[in-house]
C-alpha atoms as a PDB file:
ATOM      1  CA  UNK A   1    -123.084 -57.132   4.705  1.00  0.00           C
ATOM      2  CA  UNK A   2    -123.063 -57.698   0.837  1.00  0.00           C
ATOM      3  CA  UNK A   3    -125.997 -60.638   0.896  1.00  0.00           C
ATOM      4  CA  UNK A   4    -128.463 -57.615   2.750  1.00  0.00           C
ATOM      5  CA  UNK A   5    -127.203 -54.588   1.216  1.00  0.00           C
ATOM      6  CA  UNK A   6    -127.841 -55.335  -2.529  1.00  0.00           C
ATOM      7  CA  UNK A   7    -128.268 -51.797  -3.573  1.00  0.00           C
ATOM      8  CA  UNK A   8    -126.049 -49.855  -5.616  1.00  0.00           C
ATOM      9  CA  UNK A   9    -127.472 -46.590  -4.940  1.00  0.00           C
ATOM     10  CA  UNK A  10    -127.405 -46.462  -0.853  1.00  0.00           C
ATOM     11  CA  UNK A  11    -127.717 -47.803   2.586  1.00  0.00           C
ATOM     12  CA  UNK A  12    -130.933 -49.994   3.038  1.00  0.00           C
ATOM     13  CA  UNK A  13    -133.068 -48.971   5.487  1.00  0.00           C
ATOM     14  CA  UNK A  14    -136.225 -50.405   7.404  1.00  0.00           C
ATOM     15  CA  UNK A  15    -138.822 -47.873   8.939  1.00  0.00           C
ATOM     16  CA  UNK A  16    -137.116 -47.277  11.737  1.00  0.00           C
ATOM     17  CA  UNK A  17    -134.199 -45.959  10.264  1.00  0.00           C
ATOM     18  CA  UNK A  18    -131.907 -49.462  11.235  1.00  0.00           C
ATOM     19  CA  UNK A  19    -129.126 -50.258   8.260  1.00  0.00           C
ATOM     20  CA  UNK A  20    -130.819 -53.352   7.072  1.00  0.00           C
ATOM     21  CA  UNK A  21    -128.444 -56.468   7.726  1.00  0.00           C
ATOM     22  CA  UNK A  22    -126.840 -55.120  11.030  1.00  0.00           C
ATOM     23  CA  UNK A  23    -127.652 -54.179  14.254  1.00  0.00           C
ATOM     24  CA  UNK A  24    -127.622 -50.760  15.995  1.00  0.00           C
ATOM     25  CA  UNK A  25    -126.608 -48.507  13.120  1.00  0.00           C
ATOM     26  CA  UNK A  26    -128.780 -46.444  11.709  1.00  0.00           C
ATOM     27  CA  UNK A  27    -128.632 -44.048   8.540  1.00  0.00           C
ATOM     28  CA  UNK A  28    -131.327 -41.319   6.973  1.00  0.00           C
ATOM     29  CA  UNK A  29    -130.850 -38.309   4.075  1.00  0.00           C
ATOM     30  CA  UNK A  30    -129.861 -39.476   0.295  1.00  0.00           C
ATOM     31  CA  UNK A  31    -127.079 -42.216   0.840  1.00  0.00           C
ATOM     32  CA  UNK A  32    -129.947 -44.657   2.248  1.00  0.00           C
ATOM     33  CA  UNK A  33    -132.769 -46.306  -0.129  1.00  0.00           C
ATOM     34  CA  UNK A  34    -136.359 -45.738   1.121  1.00  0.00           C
ATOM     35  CA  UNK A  35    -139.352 -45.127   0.173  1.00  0.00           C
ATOM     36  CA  UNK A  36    -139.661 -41.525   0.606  1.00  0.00           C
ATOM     37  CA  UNK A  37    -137.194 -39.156  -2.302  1.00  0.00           C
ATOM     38  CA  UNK A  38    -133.721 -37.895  -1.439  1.00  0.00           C
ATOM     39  CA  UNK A  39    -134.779 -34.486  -0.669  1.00  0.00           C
ATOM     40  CA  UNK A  40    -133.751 -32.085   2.506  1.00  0.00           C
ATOM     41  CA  UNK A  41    -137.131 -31.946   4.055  1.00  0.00           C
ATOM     42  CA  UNK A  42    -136.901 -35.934   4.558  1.00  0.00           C
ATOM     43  CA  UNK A  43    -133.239 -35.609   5.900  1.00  0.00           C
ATOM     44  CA  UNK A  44    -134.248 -33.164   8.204  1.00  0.00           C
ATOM     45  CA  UNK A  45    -137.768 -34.923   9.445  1.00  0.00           C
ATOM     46  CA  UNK A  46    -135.743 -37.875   9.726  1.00  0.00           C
ATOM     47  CA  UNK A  47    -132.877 -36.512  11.928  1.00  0.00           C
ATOM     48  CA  UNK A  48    -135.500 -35.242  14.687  1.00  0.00           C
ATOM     49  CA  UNK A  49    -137.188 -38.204  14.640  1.00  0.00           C
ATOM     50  CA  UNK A  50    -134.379 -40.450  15.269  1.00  0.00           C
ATOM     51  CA  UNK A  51    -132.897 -37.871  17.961  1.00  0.00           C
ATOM     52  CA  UNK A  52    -136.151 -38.103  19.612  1.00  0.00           C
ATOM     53  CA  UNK A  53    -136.230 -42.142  19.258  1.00  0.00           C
ATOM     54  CA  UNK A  54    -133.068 -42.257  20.877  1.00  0.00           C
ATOM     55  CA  UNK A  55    -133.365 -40.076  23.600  1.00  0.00           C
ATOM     56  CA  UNK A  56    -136.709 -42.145  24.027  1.00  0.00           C
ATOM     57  CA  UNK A  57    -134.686 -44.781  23.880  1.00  0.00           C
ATOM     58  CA  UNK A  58    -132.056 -44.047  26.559  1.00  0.00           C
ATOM     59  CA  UNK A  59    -134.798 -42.825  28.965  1.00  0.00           C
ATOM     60  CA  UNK A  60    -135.796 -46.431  28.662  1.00  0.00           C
ATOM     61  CA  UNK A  61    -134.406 -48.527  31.644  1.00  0.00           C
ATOM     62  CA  UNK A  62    -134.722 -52.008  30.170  1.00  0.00           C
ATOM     63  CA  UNK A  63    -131.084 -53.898  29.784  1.00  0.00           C
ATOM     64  CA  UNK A  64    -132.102 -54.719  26.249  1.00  0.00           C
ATOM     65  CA  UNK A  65    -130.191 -53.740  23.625  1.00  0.00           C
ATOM     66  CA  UNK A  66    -131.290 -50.540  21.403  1.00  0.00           C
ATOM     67  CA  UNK A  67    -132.705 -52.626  18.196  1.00  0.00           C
ATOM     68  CA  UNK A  68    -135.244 -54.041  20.363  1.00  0.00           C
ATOM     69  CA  UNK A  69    -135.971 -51.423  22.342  1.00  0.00           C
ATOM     70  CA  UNK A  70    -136.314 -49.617  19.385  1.00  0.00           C
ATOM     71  CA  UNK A  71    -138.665 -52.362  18.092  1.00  0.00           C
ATOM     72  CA  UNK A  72    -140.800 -52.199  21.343  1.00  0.00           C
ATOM     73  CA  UNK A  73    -141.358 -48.882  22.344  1.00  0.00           C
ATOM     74  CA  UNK A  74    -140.959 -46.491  19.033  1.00  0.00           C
ATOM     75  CA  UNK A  75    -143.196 -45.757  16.088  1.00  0.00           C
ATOM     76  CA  UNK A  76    -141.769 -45.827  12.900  1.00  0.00           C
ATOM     77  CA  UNK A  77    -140.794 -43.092  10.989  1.00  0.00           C
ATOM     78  CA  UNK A  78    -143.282 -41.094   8.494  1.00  0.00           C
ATOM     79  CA  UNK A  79    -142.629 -38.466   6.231  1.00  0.00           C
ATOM     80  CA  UNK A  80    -144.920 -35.620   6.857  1.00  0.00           C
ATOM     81  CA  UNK A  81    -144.900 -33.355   3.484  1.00  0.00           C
ATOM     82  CA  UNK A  82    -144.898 -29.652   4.125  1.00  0.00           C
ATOM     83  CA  UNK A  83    -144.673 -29.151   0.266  1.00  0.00           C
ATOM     84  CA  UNK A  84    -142.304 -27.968  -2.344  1.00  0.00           C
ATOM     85  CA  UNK A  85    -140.968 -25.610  -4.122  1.00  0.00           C
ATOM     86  CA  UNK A  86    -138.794 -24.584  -7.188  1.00  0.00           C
ATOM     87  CA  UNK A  87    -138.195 -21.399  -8.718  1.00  0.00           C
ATOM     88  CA  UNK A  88    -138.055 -22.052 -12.682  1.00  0.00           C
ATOM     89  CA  UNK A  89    -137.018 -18.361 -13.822  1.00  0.00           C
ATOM     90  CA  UNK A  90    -138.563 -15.559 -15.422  1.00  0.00           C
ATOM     91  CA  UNK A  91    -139.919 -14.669 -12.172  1.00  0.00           C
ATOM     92  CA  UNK A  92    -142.314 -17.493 -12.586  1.00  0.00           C
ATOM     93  CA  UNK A  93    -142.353 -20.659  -9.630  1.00  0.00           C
ATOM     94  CA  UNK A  94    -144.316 -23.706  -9.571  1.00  0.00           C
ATOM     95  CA  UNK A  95    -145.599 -24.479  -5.507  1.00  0.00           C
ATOM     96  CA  UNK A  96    -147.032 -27.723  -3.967  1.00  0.00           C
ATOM     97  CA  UNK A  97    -148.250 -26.742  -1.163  1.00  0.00           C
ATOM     98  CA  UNK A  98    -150.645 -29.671   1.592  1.00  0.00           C
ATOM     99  CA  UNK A  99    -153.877 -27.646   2.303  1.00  0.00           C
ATOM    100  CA  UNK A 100    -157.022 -29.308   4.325  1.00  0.00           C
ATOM    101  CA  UNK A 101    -155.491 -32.859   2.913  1.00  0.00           C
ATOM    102  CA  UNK A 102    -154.537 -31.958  -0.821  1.00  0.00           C
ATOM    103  CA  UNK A 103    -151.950 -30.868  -1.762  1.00  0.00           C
ATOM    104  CA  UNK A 104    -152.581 -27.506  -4.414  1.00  0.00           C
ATOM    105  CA  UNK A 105    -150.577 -26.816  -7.113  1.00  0.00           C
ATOM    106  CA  UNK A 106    -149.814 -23.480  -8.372  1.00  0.00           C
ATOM    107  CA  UNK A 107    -147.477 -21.644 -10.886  1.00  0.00           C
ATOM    108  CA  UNK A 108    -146.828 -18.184 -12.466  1.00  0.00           C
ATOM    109  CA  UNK A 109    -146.253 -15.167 -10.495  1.00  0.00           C
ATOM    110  CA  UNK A 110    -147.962 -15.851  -7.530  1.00  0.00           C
ATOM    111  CA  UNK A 111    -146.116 -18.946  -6.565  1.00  0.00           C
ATOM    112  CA  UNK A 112    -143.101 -16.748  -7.395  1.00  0.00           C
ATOM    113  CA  UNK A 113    -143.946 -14.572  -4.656  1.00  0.00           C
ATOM    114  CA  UNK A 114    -144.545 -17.694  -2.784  1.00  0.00           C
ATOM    115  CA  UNK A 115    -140.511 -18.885  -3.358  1.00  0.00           C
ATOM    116  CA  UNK A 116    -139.251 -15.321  -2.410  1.00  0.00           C
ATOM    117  CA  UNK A 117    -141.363 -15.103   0.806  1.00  0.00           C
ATOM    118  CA  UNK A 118    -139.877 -18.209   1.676  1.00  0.00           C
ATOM    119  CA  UNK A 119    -136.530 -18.203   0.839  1.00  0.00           C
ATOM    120  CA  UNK A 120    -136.710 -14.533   3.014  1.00  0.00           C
ATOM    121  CA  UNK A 121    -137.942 -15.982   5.951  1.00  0.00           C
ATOM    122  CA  UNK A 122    -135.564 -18.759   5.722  1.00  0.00           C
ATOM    123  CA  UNK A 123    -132.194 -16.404   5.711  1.00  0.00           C
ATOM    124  CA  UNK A 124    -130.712 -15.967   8.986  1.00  0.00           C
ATOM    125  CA  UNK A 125    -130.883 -12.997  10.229  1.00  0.00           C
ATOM    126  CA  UNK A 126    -133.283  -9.477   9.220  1.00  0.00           C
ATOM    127  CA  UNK A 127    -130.095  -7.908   7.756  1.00  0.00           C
ATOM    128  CA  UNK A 128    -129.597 -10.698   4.981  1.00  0.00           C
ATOM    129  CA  UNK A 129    -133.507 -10.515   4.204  1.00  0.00           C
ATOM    130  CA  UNK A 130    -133.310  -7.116   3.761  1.00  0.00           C
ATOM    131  CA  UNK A 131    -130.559  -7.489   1.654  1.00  0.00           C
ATOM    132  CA  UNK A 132    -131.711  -9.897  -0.517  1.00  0.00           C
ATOM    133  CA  UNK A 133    -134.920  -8.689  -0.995  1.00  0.00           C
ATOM    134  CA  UNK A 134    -133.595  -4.861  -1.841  1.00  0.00           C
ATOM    135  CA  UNK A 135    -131.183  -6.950  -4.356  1.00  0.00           C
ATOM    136  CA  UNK A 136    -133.901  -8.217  -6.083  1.00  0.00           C
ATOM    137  CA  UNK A 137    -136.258  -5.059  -6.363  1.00  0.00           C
ATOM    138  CA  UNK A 138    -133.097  -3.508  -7.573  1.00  0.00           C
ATOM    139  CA  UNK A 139    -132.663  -5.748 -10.417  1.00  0.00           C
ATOM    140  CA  UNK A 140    -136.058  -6.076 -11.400  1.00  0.00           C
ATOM    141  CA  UNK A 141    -136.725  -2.037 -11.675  1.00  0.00           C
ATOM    142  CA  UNK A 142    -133.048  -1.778 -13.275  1.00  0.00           C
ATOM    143  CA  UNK A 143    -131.990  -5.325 -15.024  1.00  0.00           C
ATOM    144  CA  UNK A 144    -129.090  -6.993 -14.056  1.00  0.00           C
ATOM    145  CA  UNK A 145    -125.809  -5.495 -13.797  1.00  0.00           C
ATOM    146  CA  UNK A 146    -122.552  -6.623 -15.447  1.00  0.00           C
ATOM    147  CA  UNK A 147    -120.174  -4.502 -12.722  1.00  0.00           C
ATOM    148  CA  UNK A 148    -118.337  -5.970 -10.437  1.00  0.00           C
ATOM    149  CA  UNK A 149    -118.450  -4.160  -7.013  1.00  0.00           C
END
């Protein structure tokens, strides 16, 4: 639909999620244009909402079709921000973290330790954390090594 989808950078979308200029496709993550920035904690907000839209959506026994149920019965989308981070070397971080409706910002060390608690409770299993996190003691008491194991 060339005359609706005038962007050169992705899908548009409306706030539920519906590929402007057709009906009953949706799209969400970085190939749509919103209002919210192509980054994995919208993807990911927006994949359990719709899942949860359309499984609202199927529960519903009315005979019309999904874009109006849709319409009818399901709140649009919002991003909820549960902050960012980004590690910017020399064991140094900046955070942005939502705290009683603000959202603090913090750098240095501390939001260092922030990014490496995080990124160890985020690995998959206590083994990997482990070995991560004895990695990086490793090469901070003894630098980084050249080897190859």
């Amino acid at each position: 639909v060339p005359e609706v989808q005038t962007s050169g950078r992705g899908l548009i979308i409306d706030d539920h999620l519906r590929v402007k200029g057709v009906r009953d496709i949706w799209a969400l993550g970085d190939c749509t244009v919103s209002k919210y920035a192509p980054l994995a904690q919208v993807a990911s907000q927006q994949g359990k909402w719709l899942a949860q839209a359309l499984n609202q959506m199927g529960a519903d026994n009315a005979q019309t079709d999904a874009f109006n149920r849709m319409e009818n019965s399901v709140k649009p989308f919002k991003y909820m921000s549960n902050g960012s981070l980004a590690y910017i070397g020399g064991e140094r971080a900046i955070a942005e973290i939502p705290l009683f409706r603000r959202n603090i910002t913090v750098g240095g060390p501390f939001a260092s330790v922030f990014w490496k608690a995080y990124c160890l409770w985020e690995l998959s299993s206590l083994r990997s954390s482990l070995s991560v996190a004895t990695d990086w003691t490793k090469r901070s008491l003894f630098g980084r090594t050249m080897s190859v194991d």
